[in-house]
Protein backbone atom coordinates (compact mmCIF):
# COMPACT_ATOMS: atom_id res chain seq x y z
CA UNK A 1 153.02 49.64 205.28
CA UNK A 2 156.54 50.06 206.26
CA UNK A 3 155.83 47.96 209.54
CA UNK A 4 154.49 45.13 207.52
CA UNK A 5 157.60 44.74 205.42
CA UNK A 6 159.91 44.64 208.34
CA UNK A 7 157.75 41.86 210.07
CA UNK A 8 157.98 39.99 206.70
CA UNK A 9 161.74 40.77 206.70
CA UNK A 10 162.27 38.96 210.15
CA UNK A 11 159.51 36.48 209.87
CA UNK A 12 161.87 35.25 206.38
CA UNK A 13 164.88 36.06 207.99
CA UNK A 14 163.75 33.96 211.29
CA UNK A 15 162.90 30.77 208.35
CA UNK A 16 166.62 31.08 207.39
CA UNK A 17 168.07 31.10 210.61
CA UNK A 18 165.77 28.06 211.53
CA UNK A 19 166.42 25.94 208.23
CA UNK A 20 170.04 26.71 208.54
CA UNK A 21 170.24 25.75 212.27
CA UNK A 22 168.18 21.94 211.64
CA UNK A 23 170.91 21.27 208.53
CA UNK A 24 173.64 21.72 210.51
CA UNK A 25 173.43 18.67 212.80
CA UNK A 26 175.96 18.03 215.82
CA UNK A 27 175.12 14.29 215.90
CA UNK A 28 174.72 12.55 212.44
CA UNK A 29 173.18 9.57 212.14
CA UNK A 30 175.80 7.03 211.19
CA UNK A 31 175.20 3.29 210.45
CA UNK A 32 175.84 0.64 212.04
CA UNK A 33 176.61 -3.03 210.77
CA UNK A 34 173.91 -5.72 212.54
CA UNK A 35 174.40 -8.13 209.94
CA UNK A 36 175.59 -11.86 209.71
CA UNK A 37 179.51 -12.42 210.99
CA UNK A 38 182.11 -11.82 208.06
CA UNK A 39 185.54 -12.81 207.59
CA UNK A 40 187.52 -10.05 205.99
CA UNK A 41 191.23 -10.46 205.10
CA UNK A 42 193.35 -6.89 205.42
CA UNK A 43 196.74 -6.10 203.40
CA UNK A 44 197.54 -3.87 206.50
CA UNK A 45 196.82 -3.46 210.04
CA UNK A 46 193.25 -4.43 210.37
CA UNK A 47 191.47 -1.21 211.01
CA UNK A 48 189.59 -0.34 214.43
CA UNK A 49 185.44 -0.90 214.12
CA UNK A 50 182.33 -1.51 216.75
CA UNK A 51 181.18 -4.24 215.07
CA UNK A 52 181.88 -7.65 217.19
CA UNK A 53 180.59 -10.31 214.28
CA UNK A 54 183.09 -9.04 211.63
CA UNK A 55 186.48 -10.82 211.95
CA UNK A 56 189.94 -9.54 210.14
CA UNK A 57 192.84 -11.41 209.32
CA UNK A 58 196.21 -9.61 208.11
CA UNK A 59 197.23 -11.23 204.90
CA UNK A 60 199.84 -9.74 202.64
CA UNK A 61 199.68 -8.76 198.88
CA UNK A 62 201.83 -12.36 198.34
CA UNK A 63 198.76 -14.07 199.82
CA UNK A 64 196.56 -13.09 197.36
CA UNK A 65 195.74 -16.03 195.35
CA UNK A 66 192.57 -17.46 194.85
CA UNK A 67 192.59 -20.78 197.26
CA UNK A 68 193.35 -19.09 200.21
CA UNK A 69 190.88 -15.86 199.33
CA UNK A 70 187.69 -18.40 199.13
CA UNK A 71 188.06 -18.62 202.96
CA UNK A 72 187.30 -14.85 203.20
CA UNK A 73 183.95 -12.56 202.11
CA UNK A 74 186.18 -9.95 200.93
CA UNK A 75 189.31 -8.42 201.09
CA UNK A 76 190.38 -4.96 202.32
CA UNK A 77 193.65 -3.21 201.19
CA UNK A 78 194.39 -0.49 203.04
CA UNK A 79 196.07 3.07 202.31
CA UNK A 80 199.55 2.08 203.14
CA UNK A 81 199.79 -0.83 200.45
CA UNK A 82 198.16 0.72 197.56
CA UNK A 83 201.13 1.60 195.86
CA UNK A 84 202.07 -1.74 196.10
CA UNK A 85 198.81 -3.41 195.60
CA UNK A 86 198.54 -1.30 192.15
CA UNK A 87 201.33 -2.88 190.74
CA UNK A 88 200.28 -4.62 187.36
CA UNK A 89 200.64 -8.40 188.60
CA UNK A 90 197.57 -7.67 191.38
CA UNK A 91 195.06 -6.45 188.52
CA UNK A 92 193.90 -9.69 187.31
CA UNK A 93 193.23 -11.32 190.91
CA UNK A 94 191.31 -8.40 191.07
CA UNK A 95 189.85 -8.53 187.79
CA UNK A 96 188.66 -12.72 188.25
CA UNK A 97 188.27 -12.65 191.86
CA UNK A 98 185.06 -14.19 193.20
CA UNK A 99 185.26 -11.87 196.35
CA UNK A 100 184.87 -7.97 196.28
CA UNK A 101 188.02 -6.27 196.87
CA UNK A 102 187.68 -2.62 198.85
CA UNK A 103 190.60 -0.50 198.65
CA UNK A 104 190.93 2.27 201.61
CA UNK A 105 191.63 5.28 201.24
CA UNK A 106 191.65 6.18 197.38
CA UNK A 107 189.17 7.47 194.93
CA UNK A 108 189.29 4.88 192.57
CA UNK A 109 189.59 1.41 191.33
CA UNK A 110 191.47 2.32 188.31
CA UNK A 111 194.93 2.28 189.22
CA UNK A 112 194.41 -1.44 190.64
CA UNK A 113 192.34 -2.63 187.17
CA UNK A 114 194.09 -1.03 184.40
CA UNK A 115 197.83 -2.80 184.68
CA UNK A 116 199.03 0.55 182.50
CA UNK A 117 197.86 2.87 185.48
CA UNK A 118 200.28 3.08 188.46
CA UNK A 119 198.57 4.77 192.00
CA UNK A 120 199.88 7.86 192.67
CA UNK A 121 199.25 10.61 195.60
CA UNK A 122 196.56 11.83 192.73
CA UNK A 123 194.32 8.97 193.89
CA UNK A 124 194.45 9.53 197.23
CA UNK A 125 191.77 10.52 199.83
CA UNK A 126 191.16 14.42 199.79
CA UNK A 127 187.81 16.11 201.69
CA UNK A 128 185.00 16.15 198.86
CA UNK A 129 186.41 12.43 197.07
CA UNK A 130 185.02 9.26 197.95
CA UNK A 131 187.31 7.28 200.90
CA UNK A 132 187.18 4.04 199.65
CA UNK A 133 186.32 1.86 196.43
CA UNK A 134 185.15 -1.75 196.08
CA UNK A 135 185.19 -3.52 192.93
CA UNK A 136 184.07 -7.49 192.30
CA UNK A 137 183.50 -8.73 188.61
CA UNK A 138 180.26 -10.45 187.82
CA UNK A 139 179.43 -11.59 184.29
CA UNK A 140 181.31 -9.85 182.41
CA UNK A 141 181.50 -6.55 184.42
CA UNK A 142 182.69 -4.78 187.24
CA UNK A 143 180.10 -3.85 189.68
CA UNK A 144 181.41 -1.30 192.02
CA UNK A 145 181.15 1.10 195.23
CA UNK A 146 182.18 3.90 196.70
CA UNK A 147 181.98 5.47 199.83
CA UNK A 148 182.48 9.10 200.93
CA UNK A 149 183.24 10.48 204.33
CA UNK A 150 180.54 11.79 206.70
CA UNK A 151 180.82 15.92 205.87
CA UNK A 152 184.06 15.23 204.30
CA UNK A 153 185.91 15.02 207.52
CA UNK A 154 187.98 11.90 207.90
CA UNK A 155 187.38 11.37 211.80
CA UNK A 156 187.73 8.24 213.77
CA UNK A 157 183.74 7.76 213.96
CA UNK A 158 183.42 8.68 210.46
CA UNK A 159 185.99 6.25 209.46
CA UNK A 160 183.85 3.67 211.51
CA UNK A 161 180.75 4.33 209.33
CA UNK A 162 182.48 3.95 206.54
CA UNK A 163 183.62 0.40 207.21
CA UNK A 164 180.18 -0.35 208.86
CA UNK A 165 178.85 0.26 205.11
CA UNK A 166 180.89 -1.53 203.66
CA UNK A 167 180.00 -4.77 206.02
CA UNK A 168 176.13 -4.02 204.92
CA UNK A 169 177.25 -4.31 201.46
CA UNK A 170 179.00 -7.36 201.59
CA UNK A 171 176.28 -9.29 203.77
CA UNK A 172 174.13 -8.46 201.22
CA UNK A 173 176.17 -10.53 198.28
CA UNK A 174 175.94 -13.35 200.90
CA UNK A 175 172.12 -13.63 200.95
């Protein structure tokens, strides 16, 4: 009897070690934008990505008005204007724009909607929090995103996923 329950104890035991092992995969299966070419204008330093058909072009917060934004699928702000770009004069280009806005690094759209809400380090990126936000109004509403980091580790490769998800999404308000 006794030898029974210790080949039951390592046949369960060897299950564990097994199911634990296959979660913890060394090479994750990240995505990878094959859409239609976009034209994305960045309030920053356009960020590094694989993708050949997406095309950036640095704009600054002044820039934002709603002529010059048609030209563009969508606009990316990225963690070094936020302050900036929450400032309460931004929120209604966000608020009527006819282009998704995706704001890097943050955990939220709020401080960039609500003109009564400042950003703060509170809103920033932390392992566990989304890494970026994307907001566009339609009829009356604000559909939205957000996009977490692969494992919660903010790595160069994860980073590029990220953005590579964010390209899917906005192809997809194209078709």
């Amino acid at each position: 009897m006794k030898s029974t329950k210790q080949k039951q104890y390592v046949i369960y035991l060897s299950m564990i070690v097994i199911i634990a092992l296959s979660a913890c995969s060394k090479d994750p299966k990240l995505y990878s934008y094959n859409g239609a070419e976009l034209n994305i204008a960045v309030v920053g330093v356009p960020p590094e990505i694989t993708e050949e058909q997406v095309n950036f072009k640095e704009i600054s917060l002044e820039e934002l008005t709603e002529l010059k934004l048609l030209d563009y699928d969508a606009v990316f702000i990225l963690e070094e204007h936020l302050y900036q770009a929450s400032k309460s004069q931004y929120a209604d280009i966000y608020l009527k724009s006819k282009i998704p806005f995706f704001f890097i690094s943050t955990t939220s759209h709020i401080p960039f909607t609500n003109k009564s809400v400042e950003y703060q380090k509170d809103w920033s990126w932390k392992p566990g929090e989304d890494f970026a936000v994307g907001i566009l109004p339609k009829e009356g509403t604000l559909k939205g995103w957000k996009y977490g980091m692969y494992n919660d580790k903010k790595t160069d490769e994860h980073q590029k996923n990220v953005y590579s998800l964010i390209f899917r999404d906005i192809n997809e308000l194209n078709l």
